[in-house]
C-alpha atoms as a PDB file:
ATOM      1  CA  UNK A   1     167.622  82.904  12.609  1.00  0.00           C
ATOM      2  CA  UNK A   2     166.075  84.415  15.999  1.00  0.00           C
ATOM      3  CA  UNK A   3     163.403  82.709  17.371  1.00  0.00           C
ATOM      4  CA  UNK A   4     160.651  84.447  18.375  1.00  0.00           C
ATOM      5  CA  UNK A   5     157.944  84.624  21.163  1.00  0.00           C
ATOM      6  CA  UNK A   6     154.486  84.902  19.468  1.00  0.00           C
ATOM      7  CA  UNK A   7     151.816  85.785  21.727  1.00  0.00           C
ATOM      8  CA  UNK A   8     148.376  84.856  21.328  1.00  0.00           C
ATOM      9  CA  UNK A   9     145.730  87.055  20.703  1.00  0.00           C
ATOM     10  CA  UNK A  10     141.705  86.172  20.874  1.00  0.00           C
ATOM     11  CA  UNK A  11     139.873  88.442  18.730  1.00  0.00           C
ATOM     12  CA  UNK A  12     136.340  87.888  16.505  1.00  0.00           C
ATOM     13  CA  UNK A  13     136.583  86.705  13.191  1.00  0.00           C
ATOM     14  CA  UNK A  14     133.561  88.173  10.563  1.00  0.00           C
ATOM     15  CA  UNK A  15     131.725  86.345   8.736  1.00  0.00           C
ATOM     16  CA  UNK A  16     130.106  89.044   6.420  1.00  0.00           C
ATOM     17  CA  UNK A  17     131.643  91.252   4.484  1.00  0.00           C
ATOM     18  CA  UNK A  18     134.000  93.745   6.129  1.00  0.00           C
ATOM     19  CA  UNK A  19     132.990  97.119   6.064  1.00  0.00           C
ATOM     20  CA  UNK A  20     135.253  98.947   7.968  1.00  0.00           C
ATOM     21  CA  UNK A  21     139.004  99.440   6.110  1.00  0.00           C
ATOM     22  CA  UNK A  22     141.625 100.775   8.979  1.00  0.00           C
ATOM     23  CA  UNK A  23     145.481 100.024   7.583  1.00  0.00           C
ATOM     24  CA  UNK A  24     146.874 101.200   4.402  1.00  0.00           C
ATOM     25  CA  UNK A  25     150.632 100.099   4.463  1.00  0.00           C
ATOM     26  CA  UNK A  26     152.858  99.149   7.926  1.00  0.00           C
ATOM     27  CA  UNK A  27     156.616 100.088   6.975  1.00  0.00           C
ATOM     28  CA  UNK A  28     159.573  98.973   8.610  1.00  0.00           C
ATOM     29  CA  UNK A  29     162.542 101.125   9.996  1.00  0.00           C
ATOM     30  CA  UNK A  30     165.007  98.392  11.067  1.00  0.00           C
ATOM     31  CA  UNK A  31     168.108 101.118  11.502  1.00  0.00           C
ATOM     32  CA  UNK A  32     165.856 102.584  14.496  1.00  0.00           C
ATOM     33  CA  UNK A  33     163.253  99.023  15.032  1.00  0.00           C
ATOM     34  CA  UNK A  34     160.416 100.782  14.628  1.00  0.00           C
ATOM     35  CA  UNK A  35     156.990 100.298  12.602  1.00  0.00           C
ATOM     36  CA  UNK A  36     154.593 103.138  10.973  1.00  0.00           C
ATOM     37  CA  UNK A  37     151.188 101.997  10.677  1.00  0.00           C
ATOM     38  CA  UNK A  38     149.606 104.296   7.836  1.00  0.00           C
ATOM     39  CA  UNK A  39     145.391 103.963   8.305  1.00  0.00           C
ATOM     40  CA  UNK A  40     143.482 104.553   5.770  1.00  0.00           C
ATOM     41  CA  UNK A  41     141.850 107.608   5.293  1.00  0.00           C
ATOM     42  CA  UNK A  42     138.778 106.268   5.086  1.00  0.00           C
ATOM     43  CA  UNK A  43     138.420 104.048   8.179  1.00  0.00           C
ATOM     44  CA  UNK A  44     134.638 104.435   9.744  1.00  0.00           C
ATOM     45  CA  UNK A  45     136.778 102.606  13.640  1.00  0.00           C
ATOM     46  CA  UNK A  46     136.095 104.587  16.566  1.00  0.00           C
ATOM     47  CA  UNK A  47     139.572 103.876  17.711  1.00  0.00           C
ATOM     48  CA  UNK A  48     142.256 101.953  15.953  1.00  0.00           C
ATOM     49  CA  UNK A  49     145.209 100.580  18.301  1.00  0.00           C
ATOM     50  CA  UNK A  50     148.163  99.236  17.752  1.00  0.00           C
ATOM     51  CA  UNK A  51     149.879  97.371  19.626  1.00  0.00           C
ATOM     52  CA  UNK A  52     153.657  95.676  19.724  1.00  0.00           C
ATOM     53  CA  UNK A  53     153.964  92.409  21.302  1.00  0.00           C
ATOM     54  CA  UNK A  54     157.530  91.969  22.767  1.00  0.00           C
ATOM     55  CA  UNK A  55     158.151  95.489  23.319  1.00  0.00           C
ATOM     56  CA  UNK A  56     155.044  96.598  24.887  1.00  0.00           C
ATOM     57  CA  UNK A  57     154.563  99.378  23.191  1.00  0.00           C
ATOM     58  CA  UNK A  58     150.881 100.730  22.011  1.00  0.00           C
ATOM     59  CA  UNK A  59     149.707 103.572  20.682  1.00  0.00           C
ATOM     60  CA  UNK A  60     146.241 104.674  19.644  1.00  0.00           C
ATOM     61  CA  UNK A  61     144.005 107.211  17.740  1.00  0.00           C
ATOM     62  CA  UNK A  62     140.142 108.339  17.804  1.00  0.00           C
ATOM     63  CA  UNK A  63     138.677 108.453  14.435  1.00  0.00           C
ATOM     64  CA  UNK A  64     138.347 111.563  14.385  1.00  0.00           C
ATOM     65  CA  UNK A  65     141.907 112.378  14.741  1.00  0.00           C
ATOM     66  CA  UNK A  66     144.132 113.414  12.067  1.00  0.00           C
ATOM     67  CA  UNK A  67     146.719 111.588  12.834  1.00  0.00           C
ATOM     68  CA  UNK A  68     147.617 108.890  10.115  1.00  0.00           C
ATOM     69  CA  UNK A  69     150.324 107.698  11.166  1.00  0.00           C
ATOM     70  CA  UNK A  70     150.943 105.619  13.989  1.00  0.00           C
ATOM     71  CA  UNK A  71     154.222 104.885  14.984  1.00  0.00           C
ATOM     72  CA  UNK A  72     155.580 101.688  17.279  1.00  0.00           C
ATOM     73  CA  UNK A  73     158.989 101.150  18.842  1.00  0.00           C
ATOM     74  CA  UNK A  74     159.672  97.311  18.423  1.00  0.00           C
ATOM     75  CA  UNK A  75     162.306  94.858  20.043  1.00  0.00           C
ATOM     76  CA  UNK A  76     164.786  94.452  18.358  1.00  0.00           C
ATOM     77  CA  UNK A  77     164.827  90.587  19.432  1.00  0.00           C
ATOM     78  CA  UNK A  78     162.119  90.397  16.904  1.00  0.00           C
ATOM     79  CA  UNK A  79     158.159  91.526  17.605  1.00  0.00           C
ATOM     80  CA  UNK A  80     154.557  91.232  16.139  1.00  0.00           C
ATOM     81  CA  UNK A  81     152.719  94.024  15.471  1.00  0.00           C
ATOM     82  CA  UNK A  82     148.777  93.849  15.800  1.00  0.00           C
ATOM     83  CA  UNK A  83     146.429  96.099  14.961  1.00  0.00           C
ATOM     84  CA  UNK A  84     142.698  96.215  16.758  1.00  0.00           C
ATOM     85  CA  UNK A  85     140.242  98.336  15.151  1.00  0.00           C
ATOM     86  CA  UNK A  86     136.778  99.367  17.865  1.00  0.00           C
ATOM     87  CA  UNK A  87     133.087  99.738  15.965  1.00  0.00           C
ATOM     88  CA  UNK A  88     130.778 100.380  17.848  1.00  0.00           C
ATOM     89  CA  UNK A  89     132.297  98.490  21.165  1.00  0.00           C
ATOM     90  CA  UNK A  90     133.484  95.644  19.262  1.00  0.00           C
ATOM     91  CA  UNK A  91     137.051  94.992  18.993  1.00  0.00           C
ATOM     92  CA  UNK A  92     138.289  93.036  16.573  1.00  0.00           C
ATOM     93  CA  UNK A  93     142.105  92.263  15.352  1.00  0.00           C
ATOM     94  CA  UNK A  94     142.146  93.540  11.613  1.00  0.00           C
ATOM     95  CA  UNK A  95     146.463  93.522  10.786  1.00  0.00           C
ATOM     96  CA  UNK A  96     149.154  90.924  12.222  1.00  0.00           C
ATOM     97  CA  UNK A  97     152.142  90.986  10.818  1.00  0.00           C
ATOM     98  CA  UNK A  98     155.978  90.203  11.983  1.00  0.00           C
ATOM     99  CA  UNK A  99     159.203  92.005  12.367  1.00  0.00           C
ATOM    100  CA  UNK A 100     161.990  92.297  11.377  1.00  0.00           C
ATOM    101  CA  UNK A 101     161.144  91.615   8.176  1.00  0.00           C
ATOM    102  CA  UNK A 102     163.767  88.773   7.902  1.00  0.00           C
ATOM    103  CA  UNK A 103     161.891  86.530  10.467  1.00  0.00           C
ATOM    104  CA  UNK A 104     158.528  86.995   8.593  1.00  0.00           C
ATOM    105  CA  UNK A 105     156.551  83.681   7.333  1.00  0.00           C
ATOM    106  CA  UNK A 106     154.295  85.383   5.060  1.00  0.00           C
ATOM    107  CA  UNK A 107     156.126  87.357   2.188  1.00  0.00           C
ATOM    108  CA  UNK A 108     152.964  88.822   0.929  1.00  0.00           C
ATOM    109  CA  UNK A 109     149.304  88.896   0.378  1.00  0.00           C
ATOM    110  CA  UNK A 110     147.600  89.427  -3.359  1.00  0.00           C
ATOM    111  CA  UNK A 111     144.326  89.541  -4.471  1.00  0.00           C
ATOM    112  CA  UNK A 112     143.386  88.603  -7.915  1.00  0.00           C
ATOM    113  CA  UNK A 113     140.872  88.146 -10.271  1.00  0.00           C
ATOM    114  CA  UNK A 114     139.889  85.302 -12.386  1.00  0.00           C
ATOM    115  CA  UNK A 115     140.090  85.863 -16.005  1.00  0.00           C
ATOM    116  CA  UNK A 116     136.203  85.519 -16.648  1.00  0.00           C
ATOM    117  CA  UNK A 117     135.457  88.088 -13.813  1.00  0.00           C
ATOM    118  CA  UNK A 118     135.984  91.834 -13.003  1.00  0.00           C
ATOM    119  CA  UNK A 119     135.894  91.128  -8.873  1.00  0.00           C
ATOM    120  CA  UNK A 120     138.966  90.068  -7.214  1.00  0.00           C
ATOM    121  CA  UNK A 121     137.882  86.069  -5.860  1.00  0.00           C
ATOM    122  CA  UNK A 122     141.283  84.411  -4.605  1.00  0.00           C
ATOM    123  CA  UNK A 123     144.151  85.528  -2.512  1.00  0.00           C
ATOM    124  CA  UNK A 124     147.530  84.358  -2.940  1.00  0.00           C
ATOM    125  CA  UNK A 125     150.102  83.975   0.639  1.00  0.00           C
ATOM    126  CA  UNK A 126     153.627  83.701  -0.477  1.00  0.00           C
ATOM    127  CA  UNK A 127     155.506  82.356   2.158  1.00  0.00           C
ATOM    128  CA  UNK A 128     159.583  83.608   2.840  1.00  0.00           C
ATOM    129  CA  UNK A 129     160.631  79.784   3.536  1.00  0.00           C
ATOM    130  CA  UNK A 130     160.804  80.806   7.264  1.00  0.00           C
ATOM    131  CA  UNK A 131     157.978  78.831   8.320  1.00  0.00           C
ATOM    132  CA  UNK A 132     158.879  75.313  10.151  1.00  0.00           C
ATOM    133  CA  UNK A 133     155.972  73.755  12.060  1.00  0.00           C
ATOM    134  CA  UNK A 134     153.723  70.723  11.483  1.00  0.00           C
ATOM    135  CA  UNK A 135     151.139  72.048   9.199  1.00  0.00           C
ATOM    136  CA  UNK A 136     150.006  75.580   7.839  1.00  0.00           C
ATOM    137  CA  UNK A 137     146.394  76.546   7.711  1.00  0.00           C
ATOM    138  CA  UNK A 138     145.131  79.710   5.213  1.00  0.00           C
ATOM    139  CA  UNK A 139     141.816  80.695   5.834  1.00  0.00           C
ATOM    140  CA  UNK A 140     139.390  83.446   4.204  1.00  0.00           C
ATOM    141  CA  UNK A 141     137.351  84.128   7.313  1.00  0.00           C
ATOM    142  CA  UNK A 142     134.661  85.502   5.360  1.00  0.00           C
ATOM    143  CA  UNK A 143     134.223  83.314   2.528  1.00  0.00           C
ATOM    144  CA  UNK A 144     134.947  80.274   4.972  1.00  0.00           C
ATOM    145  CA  UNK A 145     137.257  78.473   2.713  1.00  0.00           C
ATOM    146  CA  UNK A 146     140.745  77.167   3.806  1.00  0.00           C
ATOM    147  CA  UNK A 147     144.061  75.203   2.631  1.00  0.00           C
ATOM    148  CA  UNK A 148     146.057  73.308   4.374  1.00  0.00           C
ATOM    149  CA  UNK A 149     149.276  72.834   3.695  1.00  0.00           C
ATOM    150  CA  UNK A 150     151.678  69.532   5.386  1.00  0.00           C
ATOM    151  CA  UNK A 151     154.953  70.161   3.937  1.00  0.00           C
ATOM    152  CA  UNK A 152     155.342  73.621   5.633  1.00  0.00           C
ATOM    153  CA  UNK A 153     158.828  74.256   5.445  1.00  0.00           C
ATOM    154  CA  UNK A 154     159.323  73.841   1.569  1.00  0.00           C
ATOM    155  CA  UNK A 155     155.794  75.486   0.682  1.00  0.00           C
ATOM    156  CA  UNK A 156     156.025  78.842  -1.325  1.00  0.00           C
ATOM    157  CA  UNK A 157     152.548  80.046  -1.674  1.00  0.00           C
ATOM    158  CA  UNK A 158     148.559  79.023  -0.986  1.00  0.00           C
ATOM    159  CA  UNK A 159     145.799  79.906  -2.730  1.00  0.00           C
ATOM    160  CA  UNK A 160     141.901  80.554  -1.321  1.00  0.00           C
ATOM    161  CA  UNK A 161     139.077  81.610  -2.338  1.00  0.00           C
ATOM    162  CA  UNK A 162     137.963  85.138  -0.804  1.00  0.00           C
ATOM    163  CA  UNK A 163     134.549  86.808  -1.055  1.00  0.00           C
ATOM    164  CA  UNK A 164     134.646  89.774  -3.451  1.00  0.00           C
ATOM    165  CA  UNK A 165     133.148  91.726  -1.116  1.00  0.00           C
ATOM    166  CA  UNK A 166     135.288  92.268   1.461  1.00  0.00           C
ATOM    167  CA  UNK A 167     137.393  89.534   3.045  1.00  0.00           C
ATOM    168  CA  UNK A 168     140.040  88.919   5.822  1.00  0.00           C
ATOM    169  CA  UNK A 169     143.063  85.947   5.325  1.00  0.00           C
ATOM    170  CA  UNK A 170     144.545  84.488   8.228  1.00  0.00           C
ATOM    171  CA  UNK A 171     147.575  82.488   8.495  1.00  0.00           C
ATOM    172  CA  UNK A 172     148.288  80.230  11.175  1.00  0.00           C
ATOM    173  CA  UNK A 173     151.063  77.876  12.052  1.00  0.00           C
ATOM    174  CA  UNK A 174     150.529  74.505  13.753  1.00  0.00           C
ATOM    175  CA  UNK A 175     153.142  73.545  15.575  1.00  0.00           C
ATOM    176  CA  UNK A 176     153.184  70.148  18.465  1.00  0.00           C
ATOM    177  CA  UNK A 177     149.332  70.915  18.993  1.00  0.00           C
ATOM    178  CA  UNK A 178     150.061  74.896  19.150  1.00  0.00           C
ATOM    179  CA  UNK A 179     148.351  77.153  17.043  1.00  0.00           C
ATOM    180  CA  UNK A 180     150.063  80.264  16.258  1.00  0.00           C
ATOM    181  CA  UNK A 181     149.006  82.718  14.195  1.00  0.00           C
ATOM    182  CA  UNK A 182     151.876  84.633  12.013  1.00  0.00           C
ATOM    183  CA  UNK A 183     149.426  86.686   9.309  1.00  0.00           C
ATOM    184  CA  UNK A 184     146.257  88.460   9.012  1.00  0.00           C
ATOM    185  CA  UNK A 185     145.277  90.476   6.367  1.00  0.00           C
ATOM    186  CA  UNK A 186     141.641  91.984   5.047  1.00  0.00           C
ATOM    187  CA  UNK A 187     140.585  92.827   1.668  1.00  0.00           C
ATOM    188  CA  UNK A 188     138.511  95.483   0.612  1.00  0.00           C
ATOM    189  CA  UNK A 189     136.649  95.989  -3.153  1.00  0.00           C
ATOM    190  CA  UNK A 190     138.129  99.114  -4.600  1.00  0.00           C
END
């Protein structure tokens, strides 16, 4: 396994629910290391960048733009790709996620339901078994509830509690008194 250079990144966390949806679905072309960024159709940003980490590369799109898609060339040494979303002047980090998809800690994100309710109220993180570090930390930003996990490099998932009305999970990796983080995701009622 690569190691990779994780930048940090200071951005605003919310702590109501999120109103603004930007990213759909980031896909992977490892043959050619590049991302695409699909946005939602629906996003109300003023401008949603994206940015690559380790290869520099950014690209960016007005709201009013047609433009979907948004396509990054990535290092091939591994990258992070992070994607800022602008309301009215406020910037805030709403995607993080890894690449290639090999060096990834966080498999995947999913929202459920609990049986006696018709709103989505946890998230699940499965982890790939990449992860080494000291301890990893989920959070639900929104909500305000978060799990902390010791035995990082044999944990497979974490559970927390999300609000139903729009939430945002970040996962971050302690590591010799560094915090990194490797994952952020928001959710968004249907």
């Amino acid at each position: 396994m690569t190691n990779v250079t994780i930048q940090s990144e200071t951005t605003t966390e919310p702590s109501e629910p999120l109103g603004t949806r930007v990213v759909d679905e980031v896909t992977f072309d490892e043959q050619n290391n590049t991302a695409q960024i699909r946005l939602a159709n629906s996003t109300s940003a003023d401008t949603v960048s994206v940015k690559a980490l380790n290869s520099s590369d950014v690209t960016s799109t007005a709201q009013a733009s047609t433009d979907r898609v948004l396509e990054l060339n990535l290092s091939q040494a591994g990258d992070e790709i992070l994607v800022n979303a602008t309301v009215d002047g406020e910037t805030t980090t709403v995607h993080r996620e890894q690449y290639p998809p090999a060096q990834r800690v966080v498999e995947s994100v999913t929202f459920e339901q609990s049986s006696d309710s018709t709103e989505v109220d946890s998230a699940t993180v499965t982890f790939t078994g990449n992860q080494t570090g000291d301890r990893i930390v989920v959070r639900s930003t929104v909500r305000g509830v978060e799990n902390t996990i010791n035995t990082v490099e044999t944990a497979a998932y974490a559970a927390v509690s999300i609000n139903p009305e729009g939430d945002e999970v970040v996962v971050t990796i302690f590591d010799d008194g560094e915090a990194t983080v490797v994952h952020r995701e928001r959710y968004y009622p249907e």
